[in-house]
C-alpha atoms as a PDB file:
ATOM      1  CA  UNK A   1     136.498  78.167  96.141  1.00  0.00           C
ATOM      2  CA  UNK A   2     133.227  78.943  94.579  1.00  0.00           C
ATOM      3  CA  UNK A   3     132.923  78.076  91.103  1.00  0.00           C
ATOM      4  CA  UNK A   4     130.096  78.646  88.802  1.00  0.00           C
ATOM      5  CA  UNK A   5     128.573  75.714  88.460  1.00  0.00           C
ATOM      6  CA  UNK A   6     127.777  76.491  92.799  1.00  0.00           C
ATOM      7  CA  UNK A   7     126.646  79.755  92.141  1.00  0.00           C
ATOM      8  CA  UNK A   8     124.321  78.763  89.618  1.00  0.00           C
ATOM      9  CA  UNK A   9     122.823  75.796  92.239  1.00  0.00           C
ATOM     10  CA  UNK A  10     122.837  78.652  94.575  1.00  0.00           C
ATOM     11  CA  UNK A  11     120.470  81.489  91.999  1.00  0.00           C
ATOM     12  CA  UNK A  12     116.935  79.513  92.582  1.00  0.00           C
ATOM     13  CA  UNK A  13     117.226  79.448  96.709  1.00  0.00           C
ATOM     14  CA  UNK A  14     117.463  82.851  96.718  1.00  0.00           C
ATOM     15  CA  UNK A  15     114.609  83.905  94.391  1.00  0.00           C
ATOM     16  CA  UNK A  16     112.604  81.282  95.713  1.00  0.00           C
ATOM     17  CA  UNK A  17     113.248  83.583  99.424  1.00  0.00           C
ATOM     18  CA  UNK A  18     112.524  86.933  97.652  1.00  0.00           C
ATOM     19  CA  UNK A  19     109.500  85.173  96.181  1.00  0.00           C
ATOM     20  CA  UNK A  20     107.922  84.127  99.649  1.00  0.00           C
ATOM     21  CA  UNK A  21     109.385  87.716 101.204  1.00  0.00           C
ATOM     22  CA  UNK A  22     107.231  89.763  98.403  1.00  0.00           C
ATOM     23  CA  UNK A  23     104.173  87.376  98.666  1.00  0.00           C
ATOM     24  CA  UNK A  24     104.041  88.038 102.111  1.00  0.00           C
ATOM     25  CA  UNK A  25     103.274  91.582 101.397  1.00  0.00           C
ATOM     26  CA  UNK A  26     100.298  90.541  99.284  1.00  0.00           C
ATOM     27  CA  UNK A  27      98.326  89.097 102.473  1.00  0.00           C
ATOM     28  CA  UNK A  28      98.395  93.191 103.803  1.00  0.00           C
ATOM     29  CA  UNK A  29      95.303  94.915 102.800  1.00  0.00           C
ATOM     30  CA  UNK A  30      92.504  97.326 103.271  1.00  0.00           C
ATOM     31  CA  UNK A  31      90.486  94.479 105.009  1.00  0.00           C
ATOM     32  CA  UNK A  32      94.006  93.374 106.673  1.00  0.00           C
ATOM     33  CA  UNK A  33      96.524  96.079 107.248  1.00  0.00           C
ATOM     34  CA  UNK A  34      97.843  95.029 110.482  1.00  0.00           C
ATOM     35  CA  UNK A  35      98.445  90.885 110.750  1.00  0.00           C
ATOM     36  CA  UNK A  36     100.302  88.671 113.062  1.00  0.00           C
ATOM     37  CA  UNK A  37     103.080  85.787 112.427  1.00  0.00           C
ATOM     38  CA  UNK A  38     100.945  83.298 113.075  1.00  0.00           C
ATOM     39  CA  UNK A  39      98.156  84.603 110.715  1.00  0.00           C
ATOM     40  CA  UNK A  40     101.080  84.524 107.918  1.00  0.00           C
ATOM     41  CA  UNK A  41     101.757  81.169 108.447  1.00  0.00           C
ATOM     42  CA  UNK A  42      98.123  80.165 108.359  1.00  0.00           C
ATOM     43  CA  UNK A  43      97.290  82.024 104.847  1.00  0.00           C
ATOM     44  CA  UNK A  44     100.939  81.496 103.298  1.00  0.00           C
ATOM     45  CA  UNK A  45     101.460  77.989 103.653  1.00  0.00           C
ATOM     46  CA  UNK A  46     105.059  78.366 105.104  1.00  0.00           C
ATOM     47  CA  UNK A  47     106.768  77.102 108.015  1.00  0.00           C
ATOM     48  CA  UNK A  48     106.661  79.270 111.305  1.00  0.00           C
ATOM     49  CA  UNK A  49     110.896  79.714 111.221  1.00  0.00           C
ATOM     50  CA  UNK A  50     110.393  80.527 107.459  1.00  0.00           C
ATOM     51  CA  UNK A  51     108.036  83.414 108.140  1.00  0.00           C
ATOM     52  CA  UNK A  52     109.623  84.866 111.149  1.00  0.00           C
ATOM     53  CA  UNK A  53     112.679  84.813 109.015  1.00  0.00           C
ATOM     54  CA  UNK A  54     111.342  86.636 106.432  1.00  0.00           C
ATOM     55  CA  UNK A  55     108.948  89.186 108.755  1.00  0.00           C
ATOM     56  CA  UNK A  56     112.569  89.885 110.530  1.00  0.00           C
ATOM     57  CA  UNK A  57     114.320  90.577 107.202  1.00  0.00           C
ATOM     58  CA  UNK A  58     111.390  92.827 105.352  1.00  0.00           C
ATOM     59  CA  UNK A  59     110.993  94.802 109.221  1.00  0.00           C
ATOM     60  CA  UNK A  60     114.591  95.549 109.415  1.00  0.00           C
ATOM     61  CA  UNK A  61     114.569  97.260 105.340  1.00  0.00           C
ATOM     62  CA  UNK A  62     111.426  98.927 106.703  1.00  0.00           C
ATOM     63  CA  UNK A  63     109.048  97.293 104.089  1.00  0.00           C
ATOM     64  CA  UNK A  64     107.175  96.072 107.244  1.00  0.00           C
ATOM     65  CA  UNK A  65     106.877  97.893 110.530  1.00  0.00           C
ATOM     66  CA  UNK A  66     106.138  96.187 114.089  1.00  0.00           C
ATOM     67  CA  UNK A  67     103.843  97.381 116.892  1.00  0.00           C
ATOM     68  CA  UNK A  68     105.770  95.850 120.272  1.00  0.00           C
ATOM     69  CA  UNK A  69     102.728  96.518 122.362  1.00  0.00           C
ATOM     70  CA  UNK A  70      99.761  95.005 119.995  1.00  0.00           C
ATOM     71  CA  UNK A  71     102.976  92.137 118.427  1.00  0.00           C
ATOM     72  CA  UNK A  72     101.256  93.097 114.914  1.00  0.00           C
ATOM     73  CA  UNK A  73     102.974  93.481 111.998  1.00  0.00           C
ATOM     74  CA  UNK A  74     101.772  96.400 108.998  1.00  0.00           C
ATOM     75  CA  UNK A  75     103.588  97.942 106.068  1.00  0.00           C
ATOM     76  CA  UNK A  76     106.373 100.193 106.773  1.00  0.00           C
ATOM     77  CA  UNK A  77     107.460 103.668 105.142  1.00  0.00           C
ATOM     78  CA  UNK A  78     109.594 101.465 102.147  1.00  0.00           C
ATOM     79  CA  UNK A  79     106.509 100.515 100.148  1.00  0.00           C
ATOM     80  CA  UNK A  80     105.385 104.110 100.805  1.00  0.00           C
ATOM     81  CA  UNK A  81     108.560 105.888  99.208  1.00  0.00           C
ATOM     82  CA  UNK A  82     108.408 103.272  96.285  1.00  0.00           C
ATOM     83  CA  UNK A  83     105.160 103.966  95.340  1.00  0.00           C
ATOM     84  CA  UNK A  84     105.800 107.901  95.281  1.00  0.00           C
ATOM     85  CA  UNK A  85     108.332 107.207  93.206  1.00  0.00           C
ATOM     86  CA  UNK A  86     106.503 105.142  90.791  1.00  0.00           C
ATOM     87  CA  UNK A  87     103.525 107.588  90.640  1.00  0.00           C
ATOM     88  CA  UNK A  88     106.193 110.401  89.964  1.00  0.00           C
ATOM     89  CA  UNK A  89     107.612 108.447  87.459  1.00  0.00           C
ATOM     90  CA  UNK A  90     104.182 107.933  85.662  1.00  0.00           C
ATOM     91  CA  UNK A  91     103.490 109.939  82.160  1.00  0.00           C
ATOM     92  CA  UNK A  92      99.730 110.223  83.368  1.00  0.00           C
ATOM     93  CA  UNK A  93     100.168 110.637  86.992  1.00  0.00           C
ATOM     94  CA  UNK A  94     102.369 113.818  86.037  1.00  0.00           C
ATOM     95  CA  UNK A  95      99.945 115.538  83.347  1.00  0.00           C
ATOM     96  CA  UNK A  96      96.778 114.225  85.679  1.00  0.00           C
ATOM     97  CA  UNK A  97      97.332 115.604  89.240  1.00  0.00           C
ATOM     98  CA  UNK A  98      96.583 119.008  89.253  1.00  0.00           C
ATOM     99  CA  UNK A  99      93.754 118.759  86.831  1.00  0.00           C
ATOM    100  CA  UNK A 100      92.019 116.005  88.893  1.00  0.00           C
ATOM    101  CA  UNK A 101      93.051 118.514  92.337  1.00  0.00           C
ATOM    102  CA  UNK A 102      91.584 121.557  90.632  1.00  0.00           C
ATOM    103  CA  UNK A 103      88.448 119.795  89.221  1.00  0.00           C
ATOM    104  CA  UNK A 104      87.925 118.425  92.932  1.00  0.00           C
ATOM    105  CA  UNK A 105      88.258 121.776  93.959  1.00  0.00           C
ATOM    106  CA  UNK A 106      85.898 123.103  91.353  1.00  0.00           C
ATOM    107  CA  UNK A 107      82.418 120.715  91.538  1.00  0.00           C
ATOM    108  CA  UNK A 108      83.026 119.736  95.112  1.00  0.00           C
ATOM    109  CA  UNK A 109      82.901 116.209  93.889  1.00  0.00           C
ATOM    110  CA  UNK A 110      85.525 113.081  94.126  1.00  0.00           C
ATOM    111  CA  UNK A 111      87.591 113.284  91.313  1.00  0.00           C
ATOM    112  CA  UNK A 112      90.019 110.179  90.019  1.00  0.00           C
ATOM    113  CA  UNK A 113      92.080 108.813  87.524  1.00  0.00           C
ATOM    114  CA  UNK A 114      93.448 105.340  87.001  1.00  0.00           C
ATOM    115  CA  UNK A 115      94.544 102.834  84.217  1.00  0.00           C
ATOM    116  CA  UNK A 116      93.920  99.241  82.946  1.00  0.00           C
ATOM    117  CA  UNK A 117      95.771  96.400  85.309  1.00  0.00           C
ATOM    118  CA  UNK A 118      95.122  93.254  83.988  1.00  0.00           C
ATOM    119  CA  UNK A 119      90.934  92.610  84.405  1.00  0.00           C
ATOM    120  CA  UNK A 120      90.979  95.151  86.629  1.00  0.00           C
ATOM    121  CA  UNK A 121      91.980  98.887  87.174  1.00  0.00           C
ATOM    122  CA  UNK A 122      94.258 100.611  89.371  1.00  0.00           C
ATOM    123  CA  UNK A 123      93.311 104.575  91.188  1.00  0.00           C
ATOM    124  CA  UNK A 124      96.472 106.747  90.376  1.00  0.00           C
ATOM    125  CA  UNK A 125      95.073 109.439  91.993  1.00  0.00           C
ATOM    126  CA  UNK A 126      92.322 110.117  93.751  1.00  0.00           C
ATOM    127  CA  UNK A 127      90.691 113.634  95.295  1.00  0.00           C
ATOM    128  CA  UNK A 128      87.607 114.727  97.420  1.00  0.00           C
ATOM    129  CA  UNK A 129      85.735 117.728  97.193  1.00  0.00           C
ATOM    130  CA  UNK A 130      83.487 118.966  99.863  1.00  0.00           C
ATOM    131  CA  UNK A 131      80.625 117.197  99.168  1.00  0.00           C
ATOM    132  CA  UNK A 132      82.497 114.001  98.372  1.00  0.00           C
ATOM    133  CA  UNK A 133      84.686 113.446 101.582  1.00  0.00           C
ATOM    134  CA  UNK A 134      86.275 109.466 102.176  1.00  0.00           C
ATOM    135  CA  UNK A 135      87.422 108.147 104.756  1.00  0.00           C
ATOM    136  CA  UNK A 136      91.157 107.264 103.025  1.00  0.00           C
ATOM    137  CA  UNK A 137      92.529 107.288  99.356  1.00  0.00           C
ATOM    138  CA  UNK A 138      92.049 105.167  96.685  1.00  0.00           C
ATOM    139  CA  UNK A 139      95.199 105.617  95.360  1.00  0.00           C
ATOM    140  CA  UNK A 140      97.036 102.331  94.495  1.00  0.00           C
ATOM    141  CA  UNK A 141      93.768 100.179  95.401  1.00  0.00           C
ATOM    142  CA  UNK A 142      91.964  98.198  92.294  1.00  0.00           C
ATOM    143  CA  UNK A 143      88.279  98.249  91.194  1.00  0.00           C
ATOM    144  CA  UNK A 144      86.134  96.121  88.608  1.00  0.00           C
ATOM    145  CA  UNK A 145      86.033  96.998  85.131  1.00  0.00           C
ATOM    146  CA  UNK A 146      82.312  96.361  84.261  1.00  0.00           C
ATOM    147  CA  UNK A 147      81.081  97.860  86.986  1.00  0.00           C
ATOM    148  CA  UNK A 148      81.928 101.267  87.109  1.00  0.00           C
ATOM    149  CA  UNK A 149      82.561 104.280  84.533  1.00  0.00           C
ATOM    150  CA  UNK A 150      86.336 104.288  85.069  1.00  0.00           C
ATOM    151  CA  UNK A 151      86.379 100.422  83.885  1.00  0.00           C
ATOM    152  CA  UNK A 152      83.725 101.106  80.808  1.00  0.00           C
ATOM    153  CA  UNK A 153      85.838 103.959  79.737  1.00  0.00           C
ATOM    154  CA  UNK A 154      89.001 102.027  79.814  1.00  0.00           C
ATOM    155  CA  UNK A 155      87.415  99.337  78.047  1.00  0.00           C
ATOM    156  CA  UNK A 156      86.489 101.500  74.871  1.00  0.00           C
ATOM    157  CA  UNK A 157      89.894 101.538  73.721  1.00  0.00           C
ATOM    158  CA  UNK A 158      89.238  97.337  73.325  1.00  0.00           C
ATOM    159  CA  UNK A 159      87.321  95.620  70.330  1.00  0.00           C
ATOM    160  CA  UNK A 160      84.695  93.216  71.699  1.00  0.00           C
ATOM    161  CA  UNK A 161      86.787  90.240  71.392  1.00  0.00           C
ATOM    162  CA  UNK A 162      89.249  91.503  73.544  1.00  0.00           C
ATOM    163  CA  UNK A 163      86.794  92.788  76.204  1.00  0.00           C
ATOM    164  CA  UNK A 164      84.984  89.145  75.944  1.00  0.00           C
ATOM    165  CA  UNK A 165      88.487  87.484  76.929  1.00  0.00           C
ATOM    166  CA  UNK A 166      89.213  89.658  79.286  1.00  0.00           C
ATOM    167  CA  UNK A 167      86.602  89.744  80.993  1.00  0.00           C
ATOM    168  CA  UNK A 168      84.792  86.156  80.709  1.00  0.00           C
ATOM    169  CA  UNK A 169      81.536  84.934  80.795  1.00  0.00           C
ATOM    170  CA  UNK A 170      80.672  85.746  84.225  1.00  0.00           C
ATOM    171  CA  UNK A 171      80.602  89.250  85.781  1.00  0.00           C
ATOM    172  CA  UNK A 172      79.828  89.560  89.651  1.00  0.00           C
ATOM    173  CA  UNK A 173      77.159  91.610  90.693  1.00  0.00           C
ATOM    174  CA  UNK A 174      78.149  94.133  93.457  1.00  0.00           C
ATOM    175  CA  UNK A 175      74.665  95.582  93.634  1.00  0.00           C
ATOM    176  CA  UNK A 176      71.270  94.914  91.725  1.00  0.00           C
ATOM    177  CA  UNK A 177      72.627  97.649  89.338  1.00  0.00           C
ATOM    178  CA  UNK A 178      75.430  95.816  87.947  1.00  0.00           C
ATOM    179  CA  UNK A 179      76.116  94.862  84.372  1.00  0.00           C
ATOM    180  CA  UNK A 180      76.198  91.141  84.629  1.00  0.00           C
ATOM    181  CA  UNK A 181      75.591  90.066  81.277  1.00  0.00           C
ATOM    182  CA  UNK A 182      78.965  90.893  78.903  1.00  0.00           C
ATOM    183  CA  UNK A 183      76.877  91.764  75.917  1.00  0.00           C
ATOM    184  CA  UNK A 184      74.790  94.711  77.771  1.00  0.00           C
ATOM    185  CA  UNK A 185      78.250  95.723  78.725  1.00  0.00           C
ATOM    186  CA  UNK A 186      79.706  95.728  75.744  1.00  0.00           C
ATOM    187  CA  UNK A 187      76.943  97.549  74.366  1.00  0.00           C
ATOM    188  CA  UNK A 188      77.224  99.537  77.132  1.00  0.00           C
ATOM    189  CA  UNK A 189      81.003 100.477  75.999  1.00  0.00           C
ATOM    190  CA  UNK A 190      79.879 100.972  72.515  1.00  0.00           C
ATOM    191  CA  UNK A 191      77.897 103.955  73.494  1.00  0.00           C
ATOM    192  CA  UNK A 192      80.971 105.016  75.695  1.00  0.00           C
ATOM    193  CA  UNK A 193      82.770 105.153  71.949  1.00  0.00           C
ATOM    194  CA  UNK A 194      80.038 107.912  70.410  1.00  0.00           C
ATOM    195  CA  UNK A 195      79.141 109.943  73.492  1.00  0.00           C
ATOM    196  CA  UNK A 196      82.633 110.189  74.683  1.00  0.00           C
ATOM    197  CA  UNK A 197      81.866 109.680  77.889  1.00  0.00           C
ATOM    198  CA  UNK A 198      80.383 106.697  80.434  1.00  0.00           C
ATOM    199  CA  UNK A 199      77.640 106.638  83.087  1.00  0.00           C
ATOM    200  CA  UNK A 200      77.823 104.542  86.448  1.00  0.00           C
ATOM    201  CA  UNK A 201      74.681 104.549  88.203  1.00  0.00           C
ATOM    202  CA  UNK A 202      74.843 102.766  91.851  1.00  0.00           C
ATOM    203  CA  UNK A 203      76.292  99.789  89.943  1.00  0.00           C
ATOM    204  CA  UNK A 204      79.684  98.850  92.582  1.00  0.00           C
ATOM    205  CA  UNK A 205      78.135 100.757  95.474  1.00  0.00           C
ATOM    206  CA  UNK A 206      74.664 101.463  96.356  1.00  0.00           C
ATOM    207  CA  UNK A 207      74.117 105.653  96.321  1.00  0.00           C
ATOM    208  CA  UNK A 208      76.920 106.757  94.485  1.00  0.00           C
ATOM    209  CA  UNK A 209      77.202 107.975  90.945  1.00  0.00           C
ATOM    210  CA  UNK A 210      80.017 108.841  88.471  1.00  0.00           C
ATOM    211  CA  UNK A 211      80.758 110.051  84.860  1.00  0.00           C
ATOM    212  CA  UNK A 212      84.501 108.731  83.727  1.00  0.00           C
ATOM    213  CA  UNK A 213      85.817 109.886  80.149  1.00  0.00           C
ATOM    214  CA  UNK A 214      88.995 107.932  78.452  1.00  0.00           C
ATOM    215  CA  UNK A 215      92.474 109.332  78.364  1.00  0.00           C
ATOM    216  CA  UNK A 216      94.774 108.887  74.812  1.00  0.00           C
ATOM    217  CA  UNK A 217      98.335 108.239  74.628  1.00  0.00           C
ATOM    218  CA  UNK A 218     100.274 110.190  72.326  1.00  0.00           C
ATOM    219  CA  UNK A 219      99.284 107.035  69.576  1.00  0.00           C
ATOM    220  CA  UNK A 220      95.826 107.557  70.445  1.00  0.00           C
ATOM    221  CA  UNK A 221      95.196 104.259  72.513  1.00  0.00           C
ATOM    222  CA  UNK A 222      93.003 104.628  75.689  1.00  0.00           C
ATOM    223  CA  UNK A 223      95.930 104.467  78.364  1.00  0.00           C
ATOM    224  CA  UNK A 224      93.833 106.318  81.168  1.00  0.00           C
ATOM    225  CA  UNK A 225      90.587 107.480  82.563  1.00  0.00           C
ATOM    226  CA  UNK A 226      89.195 110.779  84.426  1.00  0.00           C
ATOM    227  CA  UNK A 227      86.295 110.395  86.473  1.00  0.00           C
ATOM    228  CA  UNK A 228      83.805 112.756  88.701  1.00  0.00           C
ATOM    229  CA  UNK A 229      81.807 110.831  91.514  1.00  0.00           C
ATOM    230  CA  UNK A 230      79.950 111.124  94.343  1.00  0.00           C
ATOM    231  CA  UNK A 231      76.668 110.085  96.632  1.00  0.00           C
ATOM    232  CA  UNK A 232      73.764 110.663  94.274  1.00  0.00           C
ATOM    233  CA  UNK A 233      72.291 113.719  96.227  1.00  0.00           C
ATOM    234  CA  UNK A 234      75.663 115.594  94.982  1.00  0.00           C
ATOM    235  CA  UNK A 235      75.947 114.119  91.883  1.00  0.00           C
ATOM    236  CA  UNK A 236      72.426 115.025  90.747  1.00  0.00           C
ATOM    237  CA  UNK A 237      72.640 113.600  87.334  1.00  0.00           C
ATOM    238  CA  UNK A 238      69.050 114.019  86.873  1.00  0.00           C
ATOM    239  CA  UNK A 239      70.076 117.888  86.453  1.00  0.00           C
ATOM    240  CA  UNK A 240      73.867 118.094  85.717  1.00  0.00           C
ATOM    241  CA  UNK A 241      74.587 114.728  84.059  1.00  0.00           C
ATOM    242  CA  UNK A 242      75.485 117.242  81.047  1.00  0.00           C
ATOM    243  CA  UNK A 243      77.326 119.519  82.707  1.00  0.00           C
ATOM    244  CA  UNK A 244      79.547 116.799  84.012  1.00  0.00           C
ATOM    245  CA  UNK A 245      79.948 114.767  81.284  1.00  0.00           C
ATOM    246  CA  UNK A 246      81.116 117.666  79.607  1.00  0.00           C
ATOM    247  CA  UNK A 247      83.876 118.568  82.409  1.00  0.00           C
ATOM    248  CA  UNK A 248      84.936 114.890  82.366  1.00  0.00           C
ATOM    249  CA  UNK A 249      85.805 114.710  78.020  1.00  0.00           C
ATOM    250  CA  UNK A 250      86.860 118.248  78.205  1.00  0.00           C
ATOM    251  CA  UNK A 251      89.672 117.840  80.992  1.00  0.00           C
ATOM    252  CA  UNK A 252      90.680 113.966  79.438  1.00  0.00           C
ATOM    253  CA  UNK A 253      91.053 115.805  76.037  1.00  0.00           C
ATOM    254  CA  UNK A 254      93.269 118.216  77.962  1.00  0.00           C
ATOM    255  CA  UNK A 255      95.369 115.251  79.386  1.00  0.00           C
ATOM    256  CA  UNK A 256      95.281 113.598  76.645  1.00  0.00           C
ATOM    257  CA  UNK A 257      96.789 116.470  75.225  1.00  0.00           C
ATOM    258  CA  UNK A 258      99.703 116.943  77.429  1.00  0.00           C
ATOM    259  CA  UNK A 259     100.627 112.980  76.751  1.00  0.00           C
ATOM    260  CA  UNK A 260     100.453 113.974  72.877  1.00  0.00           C
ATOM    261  CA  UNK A 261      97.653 113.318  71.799  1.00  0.00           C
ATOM    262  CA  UNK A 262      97.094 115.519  68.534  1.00  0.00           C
ATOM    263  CA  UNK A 263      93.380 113.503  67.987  1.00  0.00           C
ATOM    264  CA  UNK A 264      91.772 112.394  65.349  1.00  0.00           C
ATOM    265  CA  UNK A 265      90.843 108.824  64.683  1.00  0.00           C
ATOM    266  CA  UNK A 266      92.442 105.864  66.602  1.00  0.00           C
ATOM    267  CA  UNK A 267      92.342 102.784  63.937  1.00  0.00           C
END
């Protein structure tokens, strides 16, 4: 007879196995999207009869999928269907998408949205005009905060103390155009507060360009960004910088808008 003092011995085994089932998951990536059992083992740290447990369990609920020819392993169609629903599900995502499709349409140029994760930030959506094309989305991938327009817009809804412990005292350089010192960046955001607007210039890849504006909440709090980006050529910002600034504050008012946002000043 089970009692509760057997069930309650019994409640950390099994989190500790959804625990090492949902890390797995994390060792899939852009770099890594197909792996093999013994390459788990090797970057989890578990046993061989642990992992093939686990890889057995997640394939059969279709979170992972298996190639029988190649013996790799990649995500399946569960993680896929989640994530719809979660980007369905989001305020943002919903008043965002055909804005960011239209004004992809419109300039020709890669067009994206995403919000604050942690010291990072996360694409929500993500769409190429003609002169913009990629190789795959960006949805659901992550991307530096001082280092790009997206990341400098959603840091103007932070005071500089909070950007400083966020952030640290060490920013990685991804080109020789990257903010690396946190006080040019946070002056940096400061004139992202009075134009409205912020300016990447080949700082997290070399030849590309983007203007990113901040997107309110219905309390006024930056909860999301809109950018426009593309190779330089396209972008041209010598000539439209403007032009596009403009289209970026204009269609995160209009966002902003839809979330609630009535304006005025945030205190």
């Amino acid at each position: 007879m089970e009692t509760a003092l057997s069930t309650t011995r019994e409640a950390p085994a099994g989190t500790q196995s959804v625990e090492r089932a949902l890390s797995l998951l994390t060792h899939f990536s852009d770099r890594y999207p197909a792996r093999r059992i013994s390459e788990l083992v090797a970057e989890s740290g578990l046993g061989q009869s642990t992992v093939s447990r686990l890889v057995g369990t997640l394939t059969s609920l279709r979170f992972l999928a298996h190639d029988e020819r190649t013996g790799l392993y990649r995500l399946g169609d569960e993680p896929l269907r989640m994530a719809n629903i979660a980007l369905n599900y989001s305020a943002v995502h919903q008043r965002a998408r055909q804005i960011a499709q239209e004004l992809a349409h419109e300039t020709g140029l890669g067009v994206n949205v995403a919000e604050l994760d942690g010291s990072r930030f996360l694409y929500l959506l993500n769409f190429e005009g003609a002169k913009a094309p990629r190789p795959a989305t960006l949805v659901g991938r992550t991307g530096p905060l001082h280092a790009t327009a997206l990341g400098k817009s959603l840091l103007s809804g932070l005071d500089d103390d909070e950007i400083r412990l966020l952030l640290g005292d060490e920013l990685p350089a991804h080109t020789p155009h990257t903010l690396t010192d946190p006080e040019v960046l946070i002056a940096e955001v400061a004139r992202v507060r009075t134009t409205g607007y912020a300016v990447e210039l080949e700082e997290a890849a070399p030849g590309r360009a983007c203007l990113a504006a901040p997107i309110r909440g219905r309390d006024g709090t930056v909860v999301a960004a809109i950018s426009i980006s593309g190779p330089l050529p396209a972008m041209a910002l010598d000539k439209q910088e403007e032009r596009l600034a403009d289209l970026a504050v204009h269609w995160a008012g209009e966002i902003s808008s839809g979330l609630g946002y009535l304006g005025g000043t945030v205190t």
